[in-house]
Protein backbone atom coordinates (compact mmCIF):
# COMPACT_ATOMS: atom_id res chain seq x y z
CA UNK A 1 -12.12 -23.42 -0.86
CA UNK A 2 -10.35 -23.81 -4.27
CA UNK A 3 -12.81 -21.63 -6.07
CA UNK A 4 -12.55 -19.12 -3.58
CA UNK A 5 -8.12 -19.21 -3.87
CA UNK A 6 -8.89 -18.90 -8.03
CA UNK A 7 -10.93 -16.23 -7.44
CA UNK A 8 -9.01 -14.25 -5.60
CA UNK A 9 -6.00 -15.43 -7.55
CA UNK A 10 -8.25 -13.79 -10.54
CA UNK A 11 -8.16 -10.34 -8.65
CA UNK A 12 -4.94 -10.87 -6.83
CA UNK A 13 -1.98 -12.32 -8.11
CA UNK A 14 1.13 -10.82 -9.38
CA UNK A 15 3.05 -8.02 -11.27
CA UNK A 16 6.82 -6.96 -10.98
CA UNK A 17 7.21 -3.22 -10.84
CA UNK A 18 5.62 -1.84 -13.51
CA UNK A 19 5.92 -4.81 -15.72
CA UNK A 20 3.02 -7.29 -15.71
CA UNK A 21 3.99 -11.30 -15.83
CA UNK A 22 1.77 -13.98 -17.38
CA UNK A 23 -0.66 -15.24 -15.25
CA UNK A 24 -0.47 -19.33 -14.28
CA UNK A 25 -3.48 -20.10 -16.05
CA UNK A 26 -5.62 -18.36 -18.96
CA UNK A 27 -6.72 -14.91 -18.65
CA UNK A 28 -9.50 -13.69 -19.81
CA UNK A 29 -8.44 -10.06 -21.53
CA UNK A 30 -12.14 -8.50 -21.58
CA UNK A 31 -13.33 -8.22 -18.76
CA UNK A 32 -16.52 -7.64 -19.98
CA UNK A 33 -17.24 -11.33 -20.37
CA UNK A 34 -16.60 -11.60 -16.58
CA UNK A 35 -20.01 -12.23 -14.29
CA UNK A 36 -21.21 -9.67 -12.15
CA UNK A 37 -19.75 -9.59 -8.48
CA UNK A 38 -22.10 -12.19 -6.41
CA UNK A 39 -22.20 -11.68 -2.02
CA UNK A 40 -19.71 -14.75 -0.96
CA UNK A 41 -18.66 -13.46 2.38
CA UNK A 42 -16.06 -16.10 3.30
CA UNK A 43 -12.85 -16.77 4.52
CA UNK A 44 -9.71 -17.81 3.48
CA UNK A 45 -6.29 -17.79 3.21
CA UNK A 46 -4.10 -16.05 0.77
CA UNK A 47 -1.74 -18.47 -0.26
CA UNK A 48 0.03 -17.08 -3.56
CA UNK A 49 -0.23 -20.78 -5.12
CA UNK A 50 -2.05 -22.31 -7.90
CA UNK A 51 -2.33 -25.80 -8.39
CA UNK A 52 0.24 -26.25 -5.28
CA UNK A 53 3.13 -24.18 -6.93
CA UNK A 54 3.74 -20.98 -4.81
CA UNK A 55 3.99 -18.22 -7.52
CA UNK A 56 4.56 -15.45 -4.89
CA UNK A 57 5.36 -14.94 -1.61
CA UNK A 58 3.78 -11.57 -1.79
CA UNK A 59 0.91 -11.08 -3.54
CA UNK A 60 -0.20 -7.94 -4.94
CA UNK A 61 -3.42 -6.12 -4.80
CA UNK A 62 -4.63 -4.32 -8.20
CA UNK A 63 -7.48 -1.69 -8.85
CA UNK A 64 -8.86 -3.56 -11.63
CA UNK A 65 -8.96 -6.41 -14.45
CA UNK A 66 -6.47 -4.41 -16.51
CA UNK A 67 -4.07 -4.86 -13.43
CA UNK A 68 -2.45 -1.52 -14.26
CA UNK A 69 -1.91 -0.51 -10.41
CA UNK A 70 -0.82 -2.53 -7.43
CA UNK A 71 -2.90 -0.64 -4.51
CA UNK A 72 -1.95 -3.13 -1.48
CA UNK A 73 0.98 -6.41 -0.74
CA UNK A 74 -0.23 -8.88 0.94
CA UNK A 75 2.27 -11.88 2.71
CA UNK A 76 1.53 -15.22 1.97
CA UNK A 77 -0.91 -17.02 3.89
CA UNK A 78 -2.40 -14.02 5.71
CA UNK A 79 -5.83 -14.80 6.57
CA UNK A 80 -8.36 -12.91 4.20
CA UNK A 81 -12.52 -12.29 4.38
CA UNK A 82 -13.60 -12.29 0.51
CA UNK A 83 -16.99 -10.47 0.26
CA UNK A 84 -17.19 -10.67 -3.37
CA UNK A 85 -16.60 -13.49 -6.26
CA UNK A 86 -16.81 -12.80 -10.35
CA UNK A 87 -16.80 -15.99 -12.27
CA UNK A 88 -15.06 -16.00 -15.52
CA UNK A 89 -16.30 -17.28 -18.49
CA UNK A 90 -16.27 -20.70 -19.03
């Protein structure tokens, strides 16, 4: 379950209008050294937290790595179906 919260963390987590706020944990700025998506089809919840701090209530959706556009908000803990995972290096 953790790996699947990080993951979509990875994808999911947060921005500020149009500026872009650090990440709670290291990002990896090429996103070339990022796996290739892998089937996980499974559920969770999105919770907005890492490492049990809530970092947002709402979480935002963005159209890439680069995390240049928000395309969707999403409240904390809505349930969510993840059909896709990318592990990051390391």
């Amino acid at each position: 379950m953790t790996r699947i919260l990080v993951a979509l963390l990875c994808l999911l987590l947060m921005a500020s209008g149009r500026t872009r706020p650090a990440l709670p944990f290291p990002d990896n700025p090429d996103a070339n050294q990022c796996g290739l998506p892998v089937l996980l089809n499974a559920r969770g919840t999105v919770t907005g937290t890492y490492q049990g701090h809530v970092y947002e209530q709402v979480v935002r959706l963005y159209d890439s790595h680069a995390r240049q556009h928000v395309v969707a908000l999403v409240p904390r803990n809505t349930p969510a179906h993840a059909l896709l995972m990318v592990s990051g290096p390391g």
